[in-house]
PDB file of N, CA and C in Angstrom:
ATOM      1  N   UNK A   1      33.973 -22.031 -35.407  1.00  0.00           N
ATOM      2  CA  UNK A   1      32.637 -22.605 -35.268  1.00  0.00           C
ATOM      3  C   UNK A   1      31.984 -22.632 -36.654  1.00  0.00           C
ATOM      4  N   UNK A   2      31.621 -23.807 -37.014  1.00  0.00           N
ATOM      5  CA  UNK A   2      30.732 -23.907 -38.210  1.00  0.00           C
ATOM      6  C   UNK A   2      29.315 -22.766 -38.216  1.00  0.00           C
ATOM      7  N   UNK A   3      28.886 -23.112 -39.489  1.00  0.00           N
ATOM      8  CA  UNK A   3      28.385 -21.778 -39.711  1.00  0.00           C
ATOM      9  C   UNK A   3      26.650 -22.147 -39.192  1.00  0.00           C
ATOM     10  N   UNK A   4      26.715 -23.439 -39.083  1.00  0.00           N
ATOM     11  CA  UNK A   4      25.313 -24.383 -38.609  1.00  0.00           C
ATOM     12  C   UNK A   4      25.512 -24.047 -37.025  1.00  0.00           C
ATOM     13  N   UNK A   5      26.625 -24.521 -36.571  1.00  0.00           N
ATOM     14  CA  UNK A   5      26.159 -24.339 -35.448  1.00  0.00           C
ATOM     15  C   UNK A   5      25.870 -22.403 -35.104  1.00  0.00           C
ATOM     16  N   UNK A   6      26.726 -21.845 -35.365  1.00  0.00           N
ATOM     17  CA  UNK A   6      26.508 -20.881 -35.198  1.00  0.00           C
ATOM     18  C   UNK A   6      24.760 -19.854 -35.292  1.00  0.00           C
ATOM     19  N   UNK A   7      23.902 -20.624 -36.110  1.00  0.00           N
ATOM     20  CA  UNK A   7      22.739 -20.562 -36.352  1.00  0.00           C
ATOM     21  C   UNK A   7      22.252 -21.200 -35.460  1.00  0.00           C
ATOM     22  N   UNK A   8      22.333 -22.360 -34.910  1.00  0.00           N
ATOM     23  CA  UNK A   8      21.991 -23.142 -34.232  1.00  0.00           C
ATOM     24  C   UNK A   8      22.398 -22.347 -32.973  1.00  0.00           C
ATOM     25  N   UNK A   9      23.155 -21.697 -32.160  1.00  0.00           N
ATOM     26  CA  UNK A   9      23.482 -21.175 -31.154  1.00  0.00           C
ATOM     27  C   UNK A   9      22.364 -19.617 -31.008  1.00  0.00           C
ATOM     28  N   UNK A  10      21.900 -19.253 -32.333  1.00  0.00           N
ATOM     29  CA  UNK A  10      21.693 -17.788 -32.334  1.00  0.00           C
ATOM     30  C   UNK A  10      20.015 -18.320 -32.367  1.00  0.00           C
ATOM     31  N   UNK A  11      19.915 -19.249 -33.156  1.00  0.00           N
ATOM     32  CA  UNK A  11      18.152 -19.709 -33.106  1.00  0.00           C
ATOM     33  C   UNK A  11      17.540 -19.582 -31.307  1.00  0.00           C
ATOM     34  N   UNK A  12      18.954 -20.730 -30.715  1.00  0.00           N
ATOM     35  CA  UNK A  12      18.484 -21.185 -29.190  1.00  0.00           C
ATOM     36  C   UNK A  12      18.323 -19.870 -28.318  1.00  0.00           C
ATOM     37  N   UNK A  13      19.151 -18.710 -28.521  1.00  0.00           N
ATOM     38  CA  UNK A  13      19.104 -17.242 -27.810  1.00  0.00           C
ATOM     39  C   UNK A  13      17.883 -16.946 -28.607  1.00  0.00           C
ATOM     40  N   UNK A  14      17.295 -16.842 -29.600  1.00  0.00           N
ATOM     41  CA  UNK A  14      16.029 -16.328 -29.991  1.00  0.00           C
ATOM     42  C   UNK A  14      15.054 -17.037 -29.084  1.00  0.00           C
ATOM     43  N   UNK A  15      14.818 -18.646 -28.878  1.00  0.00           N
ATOM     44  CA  UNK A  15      13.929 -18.848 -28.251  1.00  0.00           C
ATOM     45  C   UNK A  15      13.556 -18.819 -27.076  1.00  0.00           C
ATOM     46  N   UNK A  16      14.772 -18.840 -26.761  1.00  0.00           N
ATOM     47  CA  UNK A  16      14.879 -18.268 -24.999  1.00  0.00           C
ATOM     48  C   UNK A  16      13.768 -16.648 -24.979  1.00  0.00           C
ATOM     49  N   UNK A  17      14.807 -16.367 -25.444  1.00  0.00           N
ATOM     50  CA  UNK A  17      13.769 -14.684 -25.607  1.00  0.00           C
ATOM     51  C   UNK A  17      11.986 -14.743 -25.957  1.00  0.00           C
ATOM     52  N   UNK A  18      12.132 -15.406 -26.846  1.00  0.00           N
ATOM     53  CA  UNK A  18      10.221 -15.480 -27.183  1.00  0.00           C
ATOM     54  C   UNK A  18       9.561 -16.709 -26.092  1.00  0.00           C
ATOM     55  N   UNK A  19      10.273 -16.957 -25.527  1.00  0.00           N
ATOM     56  CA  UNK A  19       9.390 -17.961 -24.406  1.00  0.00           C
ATOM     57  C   UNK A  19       9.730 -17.241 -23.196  1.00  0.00           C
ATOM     58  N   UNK A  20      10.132 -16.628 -22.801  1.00  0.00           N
ATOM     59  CA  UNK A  20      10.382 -15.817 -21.803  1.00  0.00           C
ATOM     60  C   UNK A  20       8.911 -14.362 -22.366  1.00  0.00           C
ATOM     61  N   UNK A  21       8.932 -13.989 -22.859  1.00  0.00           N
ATOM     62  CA  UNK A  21       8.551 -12.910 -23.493  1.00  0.00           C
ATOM     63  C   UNK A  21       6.683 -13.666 -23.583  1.00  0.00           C
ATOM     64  N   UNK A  22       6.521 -15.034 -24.096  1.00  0.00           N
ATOM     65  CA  UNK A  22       5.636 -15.467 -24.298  1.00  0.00           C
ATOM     66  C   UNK A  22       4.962 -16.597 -22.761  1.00  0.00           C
ATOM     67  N   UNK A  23       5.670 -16.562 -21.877  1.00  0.00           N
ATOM     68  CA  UNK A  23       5.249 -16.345 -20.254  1.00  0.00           C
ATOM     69  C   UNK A  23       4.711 -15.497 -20.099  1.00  0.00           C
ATOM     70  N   UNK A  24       5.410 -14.393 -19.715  1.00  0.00           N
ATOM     71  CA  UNK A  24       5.108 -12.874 -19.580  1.00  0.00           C
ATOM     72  C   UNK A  24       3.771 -13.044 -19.839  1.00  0.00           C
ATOM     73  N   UNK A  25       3.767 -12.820 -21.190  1.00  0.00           N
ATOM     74  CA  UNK A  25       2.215 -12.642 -22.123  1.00  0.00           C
ATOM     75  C   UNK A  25       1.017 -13.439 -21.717  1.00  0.00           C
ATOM     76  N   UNK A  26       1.109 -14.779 -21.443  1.00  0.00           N
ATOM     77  CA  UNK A  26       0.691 -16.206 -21.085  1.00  0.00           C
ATOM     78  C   UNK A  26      -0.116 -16.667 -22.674  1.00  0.00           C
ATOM     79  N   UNK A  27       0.847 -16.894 -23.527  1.00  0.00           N
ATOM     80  CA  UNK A  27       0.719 -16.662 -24.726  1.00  0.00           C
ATOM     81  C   UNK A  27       0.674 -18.064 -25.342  1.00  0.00           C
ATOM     82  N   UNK A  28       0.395 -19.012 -25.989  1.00  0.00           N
ATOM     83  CA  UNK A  28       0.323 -20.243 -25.890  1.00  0.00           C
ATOM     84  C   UNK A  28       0.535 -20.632 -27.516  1.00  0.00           C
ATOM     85  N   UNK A  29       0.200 -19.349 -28.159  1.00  0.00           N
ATOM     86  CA  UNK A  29       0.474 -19.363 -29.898  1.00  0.00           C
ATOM     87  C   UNK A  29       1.502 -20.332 -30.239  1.00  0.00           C
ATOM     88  N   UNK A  30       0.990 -21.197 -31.809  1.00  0.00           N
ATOM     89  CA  UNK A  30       2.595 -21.897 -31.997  1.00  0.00           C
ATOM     90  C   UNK A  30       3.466 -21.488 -32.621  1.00  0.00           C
ATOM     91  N   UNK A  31       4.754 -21.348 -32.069  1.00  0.00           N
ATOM     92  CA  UNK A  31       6.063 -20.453 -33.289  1.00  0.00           C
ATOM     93  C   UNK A  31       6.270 -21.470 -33.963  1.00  0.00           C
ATOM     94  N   UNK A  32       7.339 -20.680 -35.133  1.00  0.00           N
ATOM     95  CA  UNK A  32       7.623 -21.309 -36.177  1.00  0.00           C
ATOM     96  C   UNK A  32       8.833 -22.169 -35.657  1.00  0.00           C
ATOM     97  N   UNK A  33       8.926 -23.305 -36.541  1.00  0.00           N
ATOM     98  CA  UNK A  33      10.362 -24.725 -35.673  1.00  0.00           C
ATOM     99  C   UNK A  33      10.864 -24.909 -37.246  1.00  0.00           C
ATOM    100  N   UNK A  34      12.011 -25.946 -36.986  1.00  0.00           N
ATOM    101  CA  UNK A  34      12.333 -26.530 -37.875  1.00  0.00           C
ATOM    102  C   UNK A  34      14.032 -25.351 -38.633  1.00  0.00           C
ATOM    103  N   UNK A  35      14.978 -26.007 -39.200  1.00  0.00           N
ATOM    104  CA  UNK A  35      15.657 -25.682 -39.909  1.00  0.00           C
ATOM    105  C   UNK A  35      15.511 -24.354 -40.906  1.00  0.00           C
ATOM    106  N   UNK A  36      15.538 -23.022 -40.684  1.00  0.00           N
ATOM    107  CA  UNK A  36      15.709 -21.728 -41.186  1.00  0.00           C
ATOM    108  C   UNK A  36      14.587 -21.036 -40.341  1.00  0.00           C
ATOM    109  N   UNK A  37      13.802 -21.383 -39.586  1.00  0.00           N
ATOM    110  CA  UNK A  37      12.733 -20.968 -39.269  1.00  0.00           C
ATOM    111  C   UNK A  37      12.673 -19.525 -38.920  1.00  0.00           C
ATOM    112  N   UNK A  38      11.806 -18.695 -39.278  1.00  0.00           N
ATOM    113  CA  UNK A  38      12.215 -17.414 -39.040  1.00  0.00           C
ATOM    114  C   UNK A  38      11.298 -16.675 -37.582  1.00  0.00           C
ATOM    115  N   UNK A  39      12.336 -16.850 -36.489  1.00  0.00           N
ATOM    116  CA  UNK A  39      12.474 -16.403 -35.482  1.00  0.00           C
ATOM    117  C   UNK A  39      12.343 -14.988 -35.158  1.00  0.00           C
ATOM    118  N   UNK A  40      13.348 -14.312 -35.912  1.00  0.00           N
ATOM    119  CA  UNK A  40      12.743 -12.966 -35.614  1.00  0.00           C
ATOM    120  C   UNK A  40      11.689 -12.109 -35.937  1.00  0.00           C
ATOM    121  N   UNK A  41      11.401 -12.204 -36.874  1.00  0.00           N
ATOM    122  CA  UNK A  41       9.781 -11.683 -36.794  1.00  0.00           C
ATOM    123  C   UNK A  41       9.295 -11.704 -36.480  1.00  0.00           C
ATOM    124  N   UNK A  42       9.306 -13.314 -35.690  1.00  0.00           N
ATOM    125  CA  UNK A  42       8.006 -13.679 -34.642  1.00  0.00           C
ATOM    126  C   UNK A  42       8.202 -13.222 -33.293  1.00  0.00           C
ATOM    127  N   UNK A  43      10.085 -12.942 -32.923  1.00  0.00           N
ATOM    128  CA  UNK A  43      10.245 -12.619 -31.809  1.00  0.00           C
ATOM    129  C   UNK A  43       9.379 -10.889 -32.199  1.00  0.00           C
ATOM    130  N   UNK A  44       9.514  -9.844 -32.562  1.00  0.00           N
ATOM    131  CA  UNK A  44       9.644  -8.730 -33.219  1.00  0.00           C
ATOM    132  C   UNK A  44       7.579  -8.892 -32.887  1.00  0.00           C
ATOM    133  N   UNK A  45       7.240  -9.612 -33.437  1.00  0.00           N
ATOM    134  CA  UNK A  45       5.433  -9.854 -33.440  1.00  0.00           C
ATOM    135  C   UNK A  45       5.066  -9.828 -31.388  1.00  0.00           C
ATOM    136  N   UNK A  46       5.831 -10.876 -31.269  1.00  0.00           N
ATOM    137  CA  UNK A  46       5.576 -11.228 -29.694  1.00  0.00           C
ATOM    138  C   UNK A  46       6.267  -9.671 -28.893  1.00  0.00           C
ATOM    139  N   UNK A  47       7.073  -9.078 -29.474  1.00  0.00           N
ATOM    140  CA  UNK A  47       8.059  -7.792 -28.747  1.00  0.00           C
ATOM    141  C   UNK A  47       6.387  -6.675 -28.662  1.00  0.00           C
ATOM    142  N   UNK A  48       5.895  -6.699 -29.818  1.00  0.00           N
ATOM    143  CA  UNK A  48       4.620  -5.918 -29.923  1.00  0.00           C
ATOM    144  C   UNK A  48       3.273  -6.038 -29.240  1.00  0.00           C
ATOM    145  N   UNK A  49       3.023  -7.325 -28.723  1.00  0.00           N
ATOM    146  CA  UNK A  49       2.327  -8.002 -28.463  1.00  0.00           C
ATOM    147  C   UNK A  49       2.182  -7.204 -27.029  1.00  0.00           C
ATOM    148  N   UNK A  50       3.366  -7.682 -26.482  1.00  0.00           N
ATOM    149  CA  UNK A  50       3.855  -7.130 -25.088  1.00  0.00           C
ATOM    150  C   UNK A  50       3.859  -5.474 -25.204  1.00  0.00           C
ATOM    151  N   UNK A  51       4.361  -4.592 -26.057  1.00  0.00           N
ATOM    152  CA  UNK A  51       4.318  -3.299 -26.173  1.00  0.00           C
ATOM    153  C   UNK A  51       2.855  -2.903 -25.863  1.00  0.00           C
ATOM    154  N   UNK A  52       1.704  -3.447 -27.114  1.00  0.00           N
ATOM    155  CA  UNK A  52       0.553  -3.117 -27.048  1.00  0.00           C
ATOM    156  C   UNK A  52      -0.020  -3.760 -25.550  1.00  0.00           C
ATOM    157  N   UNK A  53       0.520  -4.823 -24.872  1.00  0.00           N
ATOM    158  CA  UNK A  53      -0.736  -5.142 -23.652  1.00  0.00           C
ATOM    159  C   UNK A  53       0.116  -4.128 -22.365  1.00  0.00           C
ATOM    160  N   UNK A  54       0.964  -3.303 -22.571  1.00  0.00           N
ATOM    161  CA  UNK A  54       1.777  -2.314 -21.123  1.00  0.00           C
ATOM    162  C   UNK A  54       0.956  -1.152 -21.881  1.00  0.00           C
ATOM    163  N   UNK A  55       0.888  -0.896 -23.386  1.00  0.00           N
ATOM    164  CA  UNK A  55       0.143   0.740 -23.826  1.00  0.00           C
ATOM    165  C   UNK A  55      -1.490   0.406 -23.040  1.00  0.00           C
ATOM    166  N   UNK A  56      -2.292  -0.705 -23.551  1.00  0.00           N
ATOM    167  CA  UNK A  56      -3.719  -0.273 -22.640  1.00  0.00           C
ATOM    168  C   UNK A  56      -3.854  -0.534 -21.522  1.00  0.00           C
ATOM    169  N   UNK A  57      -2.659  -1.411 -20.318  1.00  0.00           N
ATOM    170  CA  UNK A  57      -3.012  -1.003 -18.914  1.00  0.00           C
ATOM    171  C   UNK A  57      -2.589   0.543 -18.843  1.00  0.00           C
ATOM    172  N   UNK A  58      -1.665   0.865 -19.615  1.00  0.00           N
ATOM    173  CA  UNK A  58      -1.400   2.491 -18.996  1.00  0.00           C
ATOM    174  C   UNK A  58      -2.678   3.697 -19.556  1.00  0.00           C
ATOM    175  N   UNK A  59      -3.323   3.041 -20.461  1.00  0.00           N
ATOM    176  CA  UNK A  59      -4.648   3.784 -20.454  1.00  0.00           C
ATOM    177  C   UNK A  59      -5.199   3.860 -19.321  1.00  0.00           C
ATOM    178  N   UNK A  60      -5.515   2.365 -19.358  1.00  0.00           N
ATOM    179  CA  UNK A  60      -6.779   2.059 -18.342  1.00  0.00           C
ATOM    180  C   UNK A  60      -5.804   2.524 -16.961  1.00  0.00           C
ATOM    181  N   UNK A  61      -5.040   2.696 -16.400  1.00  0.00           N
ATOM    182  CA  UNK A  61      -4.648   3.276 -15.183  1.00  0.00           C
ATOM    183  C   UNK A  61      -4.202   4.807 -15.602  1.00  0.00           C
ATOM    184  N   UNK A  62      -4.385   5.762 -16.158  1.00  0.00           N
ATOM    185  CA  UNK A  62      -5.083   6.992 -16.663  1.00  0.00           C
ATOM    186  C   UNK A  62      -6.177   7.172 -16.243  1.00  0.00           C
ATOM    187  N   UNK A  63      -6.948   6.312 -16.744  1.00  0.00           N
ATOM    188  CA  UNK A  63      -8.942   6.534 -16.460  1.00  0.00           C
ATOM    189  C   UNK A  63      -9.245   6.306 -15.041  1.00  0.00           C
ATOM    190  N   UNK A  64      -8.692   5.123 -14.623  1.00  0.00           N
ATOM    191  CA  UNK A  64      -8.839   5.152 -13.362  1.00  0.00           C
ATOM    192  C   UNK A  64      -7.916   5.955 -12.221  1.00  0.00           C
ATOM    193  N   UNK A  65      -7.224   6.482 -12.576  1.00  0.00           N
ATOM    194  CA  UNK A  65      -6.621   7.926 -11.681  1.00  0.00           C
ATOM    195  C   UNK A  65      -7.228   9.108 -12.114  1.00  0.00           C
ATOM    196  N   UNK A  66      -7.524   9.628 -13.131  1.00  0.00           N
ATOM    197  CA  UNK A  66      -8.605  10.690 -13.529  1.00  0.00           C
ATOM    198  C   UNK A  66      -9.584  10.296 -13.019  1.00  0.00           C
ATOM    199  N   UNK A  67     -10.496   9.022 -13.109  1.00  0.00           N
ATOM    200  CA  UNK A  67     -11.693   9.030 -12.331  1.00  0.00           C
ATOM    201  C   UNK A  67     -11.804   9.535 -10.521  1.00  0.00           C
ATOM    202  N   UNK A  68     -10.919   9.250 -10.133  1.00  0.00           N
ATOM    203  CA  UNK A  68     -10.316   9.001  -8.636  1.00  0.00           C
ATOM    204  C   UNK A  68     -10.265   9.990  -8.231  1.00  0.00           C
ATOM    205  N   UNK A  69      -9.406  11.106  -9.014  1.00  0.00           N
ATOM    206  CA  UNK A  69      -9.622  12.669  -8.638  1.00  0.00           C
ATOM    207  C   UNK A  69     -10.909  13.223  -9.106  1.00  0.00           C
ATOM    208  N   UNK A  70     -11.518  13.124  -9.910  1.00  0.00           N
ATOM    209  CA  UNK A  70     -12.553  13.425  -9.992  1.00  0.00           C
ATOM    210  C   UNK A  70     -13.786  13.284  -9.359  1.00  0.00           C
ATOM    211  N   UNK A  71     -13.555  12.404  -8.336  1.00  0.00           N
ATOM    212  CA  UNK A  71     -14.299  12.099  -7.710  1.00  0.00           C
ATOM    213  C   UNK A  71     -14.433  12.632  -6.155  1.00  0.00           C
ATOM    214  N   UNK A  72     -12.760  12.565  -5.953  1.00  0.00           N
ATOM    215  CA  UNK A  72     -12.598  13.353  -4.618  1.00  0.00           C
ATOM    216  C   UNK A  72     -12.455  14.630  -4.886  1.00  0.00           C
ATOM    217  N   UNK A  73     -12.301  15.633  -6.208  1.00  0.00           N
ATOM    218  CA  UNK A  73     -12.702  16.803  -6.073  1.00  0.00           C
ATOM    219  C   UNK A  73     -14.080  17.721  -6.939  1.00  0.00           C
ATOM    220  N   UNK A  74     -14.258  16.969  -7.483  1.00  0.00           N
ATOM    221  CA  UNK A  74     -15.618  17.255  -8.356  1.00  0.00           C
ATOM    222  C   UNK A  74     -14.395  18.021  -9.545  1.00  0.00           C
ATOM    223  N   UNK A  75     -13.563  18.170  -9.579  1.00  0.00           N
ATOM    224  CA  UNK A  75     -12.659  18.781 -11.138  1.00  0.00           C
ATOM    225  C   UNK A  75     -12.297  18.078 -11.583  1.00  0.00           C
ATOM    226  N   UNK A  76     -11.446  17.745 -12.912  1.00  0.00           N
ATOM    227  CA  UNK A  76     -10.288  17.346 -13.444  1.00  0.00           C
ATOM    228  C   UNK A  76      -9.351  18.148 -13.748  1.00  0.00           C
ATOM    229  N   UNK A  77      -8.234  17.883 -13.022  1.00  0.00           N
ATOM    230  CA  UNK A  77      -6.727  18.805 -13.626  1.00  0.00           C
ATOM    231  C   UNK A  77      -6.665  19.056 -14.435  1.00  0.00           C
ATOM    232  N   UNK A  78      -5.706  19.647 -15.147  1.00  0.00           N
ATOM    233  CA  UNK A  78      -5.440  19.597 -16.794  1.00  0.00           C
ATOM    234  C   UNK A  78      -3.596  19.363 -17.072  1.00  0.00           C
ATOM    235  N   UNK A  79      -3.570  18.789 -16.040  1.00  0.00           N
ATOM    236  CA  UNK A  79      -2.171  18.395 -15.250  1.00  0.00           C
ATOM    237  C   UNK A  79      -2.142  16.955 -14.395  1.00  0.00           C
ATOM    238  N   UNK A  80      -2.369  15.788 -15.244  1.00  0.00           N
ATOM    239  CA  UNK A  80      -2.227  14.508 -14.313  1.00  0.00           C
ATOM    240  C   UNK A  80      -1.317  14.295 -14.389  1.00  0.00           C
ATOM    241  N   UNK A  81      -1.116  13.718 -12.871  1.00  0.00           N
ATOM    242  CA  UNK A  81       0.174  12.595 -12.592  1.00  0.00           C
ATOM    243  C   UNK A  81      -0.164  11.375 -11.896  1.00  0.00           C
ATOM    244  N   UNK A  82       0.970  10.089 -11.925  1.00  0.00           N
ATOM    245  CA  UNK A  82       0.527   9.625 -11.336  1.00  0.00           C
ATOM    246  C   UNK A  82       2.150   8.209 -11.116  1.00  0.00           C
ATOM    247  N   UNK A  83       2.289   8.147 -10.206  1.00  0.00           N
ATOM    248  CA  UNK A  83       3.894   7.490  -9.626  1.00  0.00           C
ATOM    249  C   UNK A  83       2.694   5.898  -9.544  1.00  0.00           C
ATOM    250  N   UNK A  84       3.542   4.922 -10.040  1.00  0.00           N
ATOM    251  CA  UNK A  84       3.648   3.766  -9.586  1.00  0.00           C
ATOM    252  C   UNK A  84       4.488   2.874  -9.886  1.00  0.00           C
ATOM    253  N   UNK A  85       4.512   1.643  -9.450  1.00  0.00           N
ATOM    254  CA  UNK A  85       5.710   0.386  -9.663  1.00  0.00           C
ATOM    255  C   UNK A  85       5.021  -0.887 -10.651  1.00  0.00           C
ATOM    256  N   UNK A  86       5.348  -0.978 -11.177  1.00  0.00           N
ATOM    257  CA  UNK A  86       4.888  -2.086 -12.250  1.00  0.00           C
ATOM    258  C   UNK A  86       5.965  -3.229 -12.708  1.00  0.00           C
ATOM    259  N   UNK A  87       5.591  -3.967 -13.153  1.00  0.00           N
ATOM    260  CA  UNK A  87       6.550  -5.069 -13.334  1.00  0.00           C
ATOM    261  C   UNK A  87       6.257  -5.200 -14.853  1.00  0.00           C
ATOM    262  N   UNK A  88       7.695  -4.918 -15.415  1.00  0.00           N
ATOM    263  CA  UNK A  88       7.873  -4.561 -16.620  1.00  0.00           C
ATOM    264  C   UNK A  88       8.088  -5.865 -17.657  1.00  0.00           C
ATOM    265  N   UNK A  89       8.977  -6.735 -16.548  1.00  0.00           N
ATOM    266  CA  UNK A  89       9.197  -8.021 -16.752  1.00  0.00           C
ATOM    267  C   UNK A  89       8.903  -8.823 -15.673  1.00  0.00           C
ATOM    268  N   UNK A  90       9.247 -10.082 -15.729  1.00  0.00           N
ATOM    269  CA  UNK A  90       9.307 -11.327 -14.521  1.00  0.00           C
ATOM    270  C   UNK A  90      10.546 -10.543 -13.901  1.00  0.00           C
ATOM    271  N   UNK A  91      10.077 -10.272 -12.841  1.00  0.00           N
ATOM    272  CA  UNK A  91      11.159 -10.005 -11.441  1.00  0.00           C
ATOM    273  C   UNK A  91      11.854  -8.603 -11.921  1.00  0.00           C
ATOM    274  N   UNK A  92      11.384  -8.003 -12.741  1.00  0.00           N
ATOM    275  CA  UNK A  92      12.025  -6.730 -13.175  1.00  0.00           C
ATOM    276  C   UNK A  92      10.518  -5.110 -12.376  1.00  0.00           C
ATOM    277  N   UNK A  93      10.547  -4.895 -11.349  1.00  0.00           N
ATOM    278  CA  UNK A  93       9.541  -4.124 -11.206  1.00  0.00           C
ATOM    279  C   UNK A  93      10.295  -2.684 -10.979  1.00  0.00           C
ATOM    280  N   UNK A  94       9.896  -1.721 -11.627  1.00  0.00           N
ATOM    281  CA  UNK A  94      10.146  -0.607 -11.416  1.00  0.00           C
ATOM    282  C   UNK A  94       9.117   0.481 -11.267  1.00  0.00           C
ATOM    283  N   UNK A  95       9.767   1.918 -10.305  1.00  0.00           N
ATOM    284  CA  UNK A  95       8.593   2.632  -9.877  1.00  0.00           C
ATOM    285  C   UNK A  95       8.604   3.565 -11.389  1.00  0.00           C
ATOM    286  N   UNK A  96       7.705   4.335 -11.816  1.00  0.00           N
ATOM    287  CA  UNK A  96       7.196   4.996 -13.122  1.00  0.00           C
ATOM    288  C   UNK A  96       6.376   6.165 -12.483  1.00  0.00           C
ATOM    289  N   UNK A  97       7.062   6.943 -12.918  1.00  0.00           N
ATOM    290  CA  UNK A  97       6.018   8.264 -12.942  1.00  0.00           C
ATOM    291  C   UNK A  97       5.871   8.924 -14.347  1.00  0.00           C
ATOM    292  N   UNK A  98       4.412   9.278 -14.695  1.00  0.00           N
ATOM    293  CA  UNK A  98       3.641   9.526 -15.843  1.00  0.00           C
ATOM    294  C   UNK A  98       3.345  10.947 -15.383  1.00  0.00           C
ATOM    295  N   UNK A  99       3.723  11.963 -15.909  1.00  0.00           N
ATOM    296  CA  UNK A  99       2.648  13.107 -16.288  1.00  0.00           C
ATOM    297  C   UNK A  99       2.016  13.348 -17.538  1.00  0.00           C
ATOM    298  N   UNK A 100       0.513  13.815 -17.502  1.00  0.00           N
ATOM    299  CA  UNK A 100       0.136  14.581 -18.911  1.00  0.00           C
ATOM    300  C   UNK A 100      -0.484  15.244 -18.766  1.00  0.00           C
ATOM    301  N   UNK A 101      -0.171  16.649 -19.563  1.00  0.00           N
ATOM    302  CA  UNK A 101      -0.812  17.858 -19.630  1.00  0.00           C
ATOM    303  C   UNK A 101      -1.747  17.706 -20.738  1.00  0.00           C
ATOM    304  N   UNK A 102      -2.987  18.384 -20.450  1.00  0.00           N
ATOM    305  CA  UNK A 102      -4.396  18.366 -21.207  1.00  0.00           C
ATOM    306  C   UNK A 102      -4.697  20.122 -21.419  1.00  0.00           C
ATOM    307  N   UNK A 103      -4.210  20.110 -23.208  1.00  0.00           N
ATOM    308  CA  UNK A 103      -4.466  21.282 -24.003  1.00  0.00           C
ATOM    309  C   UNK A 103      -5.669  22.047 -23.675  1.00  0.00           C
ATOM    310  N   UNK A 104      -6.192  22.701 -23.701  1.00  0.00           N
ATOM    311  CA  UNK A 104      -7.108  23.850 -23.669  1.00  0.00           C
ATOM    312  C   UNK A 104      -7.408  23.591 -25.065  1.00  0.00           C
ATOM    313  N   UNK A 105      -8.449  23.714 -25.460  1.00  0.00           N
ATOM    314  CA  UNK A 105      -9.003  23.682 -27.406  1.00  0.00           C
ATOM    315  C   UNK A 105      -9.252  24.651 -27.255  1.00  0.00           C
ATOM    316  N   UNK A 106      -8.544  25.023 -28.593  1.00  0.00           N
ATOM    317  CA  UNK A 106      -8.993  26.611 -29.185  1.00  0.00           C
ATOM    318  C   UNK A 106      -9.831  26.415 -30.123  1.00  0.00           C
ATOM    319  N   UNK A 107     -10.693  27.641 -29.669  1.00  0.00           N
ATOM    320  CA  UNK A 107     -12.214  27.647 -30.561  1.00  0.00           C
ATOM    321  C   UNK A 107     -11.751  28.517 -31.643  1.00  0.00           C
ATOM    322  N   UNK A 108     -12.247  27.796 -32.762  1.00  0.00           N
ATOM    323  CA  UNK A 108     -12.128  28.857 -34.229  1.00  0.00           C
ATOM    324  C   UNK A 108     -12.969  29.305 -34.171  1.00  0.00           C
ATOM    325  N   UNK A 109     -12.842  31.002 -34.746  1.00  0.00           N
ATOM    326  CA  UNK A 109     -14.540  31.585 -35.145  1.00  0.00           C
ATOM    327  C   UNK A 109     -14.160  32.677 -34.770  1.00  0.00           C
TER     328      UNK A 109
END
């Protein structure tokens, strides 16, 4: 296989991936086209994109399970958990369980 196509074969698996990836997202940004275009970075940009928007729902579903117990017991643990199923990808959903333990601060003095 020539060495064009071979680029040409590895470009088309990159874009598959960043349009798949840029669904997901509902991401509408324009990538880079054309002859050398550099694909992976942008795939690598869009990989982050997606990292950072799964890190603040798993905040925000933190706050709202700490709020939840807190509410039905007037405490907060210092021991949350919390099991659910999320869809990681298109048609990829899996169940996730999160624990986190919450330090005690030690007072200097």
């Amino acid at each position: 296989m020539a060495t064009r196509e071979r680029v040409e074969g590895h470009s088309e698996s990159l874009n598959k991936t960043i349009t798949e990836v840029m669904e997901f997202l509902d991401d509408n940004a324009d990538r880079p086209g054309g002859w050398g275009a550099k694909l992976r970075p942008f795939l690598h940009e869009k990989l982050a994109d997606l990292a950072e928007y799964w890190y603040k729902r798993g905040v925000r579903r933190g706050h709202i399970e700490s709020h939840k117990e807190f509410k039905e017991t007037g405490a907060l643990s210092r021991k949350l958990r919390y099991t659910g199923t999320r869809e990681f990808f298109h048609g990829q959903e899996r169940s996730v369980r999160v624990t986190s333990r919450i330090k005690r601060k030690r007072h200097v003095g």
